[in-house]
Protein backbone atom coordinates (compact mmCIF):
# COMPACT_ATOMS: atom_id res chain seq x y z
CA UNK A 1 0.00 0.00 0.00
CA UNK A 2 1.63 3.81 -1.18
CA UNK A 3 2.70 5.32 2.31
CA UNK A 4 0.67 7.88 1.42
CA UNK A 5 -2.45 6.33 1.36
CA UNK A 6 -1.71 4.39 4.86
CA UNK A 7 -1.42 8.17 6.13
CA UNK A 8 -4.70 9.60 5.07
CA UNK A 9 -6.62 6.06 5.70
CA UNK A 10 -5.19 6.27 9.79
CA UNK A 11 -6.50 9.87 9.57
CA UNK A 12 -9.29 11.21 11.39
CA UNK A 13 -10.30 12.82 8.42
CA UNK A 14 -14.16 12.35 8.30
CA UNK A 15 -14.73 11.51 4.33
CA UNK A 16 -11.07 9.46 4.89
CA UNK A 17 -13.22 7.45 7.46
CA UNK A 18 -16.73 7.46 5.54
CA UNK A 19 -15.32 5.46 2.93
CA UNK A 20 -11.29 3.95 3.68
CA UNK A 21 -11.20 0.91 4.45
CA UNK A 22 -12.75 -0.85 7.45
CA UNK A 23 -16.02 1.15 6.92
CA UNK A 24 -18.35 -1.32 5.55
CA UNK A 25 -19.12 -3.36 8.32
CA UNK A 26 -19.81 -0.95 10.56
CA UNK A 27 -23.10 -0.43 12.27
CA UNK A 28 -22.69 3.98 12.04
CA UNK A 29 -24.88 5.89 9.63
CA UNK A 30 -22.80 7.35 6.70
CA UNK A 31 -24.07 10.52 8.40
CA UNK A 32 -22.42 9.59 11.64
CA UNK A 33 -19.18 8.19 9.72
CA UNK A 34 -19.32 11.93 8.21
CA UNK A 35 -18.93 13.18 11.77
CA UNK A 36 -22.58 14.61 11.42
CA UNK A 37 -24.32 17.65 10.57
CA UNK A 38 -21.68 20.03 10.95
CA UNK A 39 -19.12 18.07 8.26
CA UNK A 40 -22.49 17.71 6.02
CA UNK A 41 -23.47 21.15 6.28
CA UNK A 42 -19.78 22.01 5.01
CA UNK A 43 -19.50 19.44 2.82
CA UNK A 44 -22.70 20.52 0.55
CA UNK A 45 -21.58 24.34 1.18
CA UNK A 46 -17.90 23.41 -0.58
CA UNK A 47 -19.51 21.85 -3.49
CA UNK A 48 -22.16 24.95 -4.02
CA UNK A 49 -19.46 26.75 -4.11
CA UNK A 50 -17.53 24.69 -6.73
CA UNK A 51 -20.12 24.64 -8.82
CA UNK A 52 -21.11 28.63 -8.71
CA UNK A 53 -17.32 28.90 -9.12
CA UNK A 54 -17.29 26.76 -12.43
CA UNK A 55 -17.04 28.64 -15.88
CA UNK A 56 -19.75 26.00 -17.33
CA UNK A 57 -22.22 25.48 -14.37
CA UNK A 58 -21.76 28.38 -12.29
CA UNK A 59 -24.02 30.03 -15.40
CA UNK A 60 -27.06 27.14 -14.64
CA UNK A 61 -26.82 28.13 -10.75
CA UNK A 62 -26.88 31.99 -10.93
CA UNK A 63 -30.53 32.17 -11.13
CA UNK A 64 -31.27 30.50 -7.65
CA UNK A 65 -30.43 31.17 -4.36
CA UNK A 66 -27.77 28.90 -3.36
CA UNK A 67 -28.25 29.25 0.25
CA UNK A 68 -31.91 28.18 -0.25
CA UNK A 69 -30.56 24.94 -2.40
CA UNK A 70 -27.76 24.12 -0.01
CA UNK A 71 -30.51 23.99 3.07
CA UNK A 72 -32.57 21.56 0.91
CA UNK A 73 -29.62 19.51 -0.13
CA UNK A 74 -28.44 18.81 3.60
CA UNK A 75 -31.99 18.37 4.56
CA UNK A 76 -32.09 15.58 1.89
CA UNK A 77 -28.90 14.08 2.65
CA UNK A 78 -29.39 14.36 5.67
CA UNK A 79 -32.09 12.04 5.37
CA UNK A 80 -31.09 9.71 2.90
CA UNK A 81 -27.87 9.61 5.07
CA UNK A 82 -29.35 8.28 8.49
CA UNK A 83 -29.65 11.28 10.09
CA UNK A 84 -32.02 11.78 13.33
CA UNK A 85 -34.86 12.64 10.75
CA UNK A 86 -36.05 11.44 7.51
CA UNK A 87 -36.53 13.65 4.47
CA UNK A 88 -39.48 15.20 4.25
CA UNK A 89 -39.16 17.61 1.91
CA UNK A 90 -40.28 17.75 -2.03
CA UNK A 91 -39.91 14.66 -4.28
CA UNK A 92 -36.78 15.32 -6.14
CA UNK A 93 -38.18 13.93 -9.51
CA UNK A 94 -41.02 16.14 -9.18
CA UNK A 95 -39.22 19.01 -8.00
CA UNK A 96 -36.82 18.62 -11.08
CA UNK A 97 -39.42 17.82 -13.85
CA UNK A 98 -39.39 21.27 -15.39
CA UNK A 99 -35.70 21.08 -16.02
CA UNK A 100 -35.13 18.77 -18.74
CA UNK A 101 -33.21 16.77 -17.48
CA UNK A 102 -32.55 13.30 -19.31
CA UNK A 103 -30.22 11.52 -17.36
């Protein structure tokens, strides 16, 4: 195994622990393996902010208000993610009809 690698897995990084190895048998929620709402809440903020910073899809996201989005996306994940509440928010299929997306 690269040295490297054997660093970051031994980490207490929590994505390094989400998924490196040893995580599949355990009982914790991916949200708990996450280290919980606080990582999430970053998490989804870093990759809003990605995205509004790309040249290509920055332009599909400057109509909506990202803060708005990012609240529904942690809700969701959240969720989905075995938090201490389900989703109960909009059906995402629904909610995303009117875009056109195909795939």
């Amino acid at each position: 195994m690269d040295d490297r690698f054997a660093e970051t897995a031994a980490s207490n990084n929590p994505v390094t622990r989400a998924i490196g190895p040893g995580t599949t048998q355990t009982s914790q929620t991916l949200f708990n393996r996450i280290g919980g709402e606080k990582i999430l809440d970053q998490i989804v903020t870093n990759v809003y902010n990605d995205m509004r910073a790309d040249k290509e899809i920055g332009k599909l996201f400057a109509r909506f208000r990202l803060e708005r989005l990012k609240d529904r996306t942690v809700d969701y994940l959240r969720g989905e993610w075995g938090g201490p509440e389900p989703y109960k928010g909009s059906d995402l299929w629904i909610s995303h009809s009117h875009m056109g997306i195909r795939n």
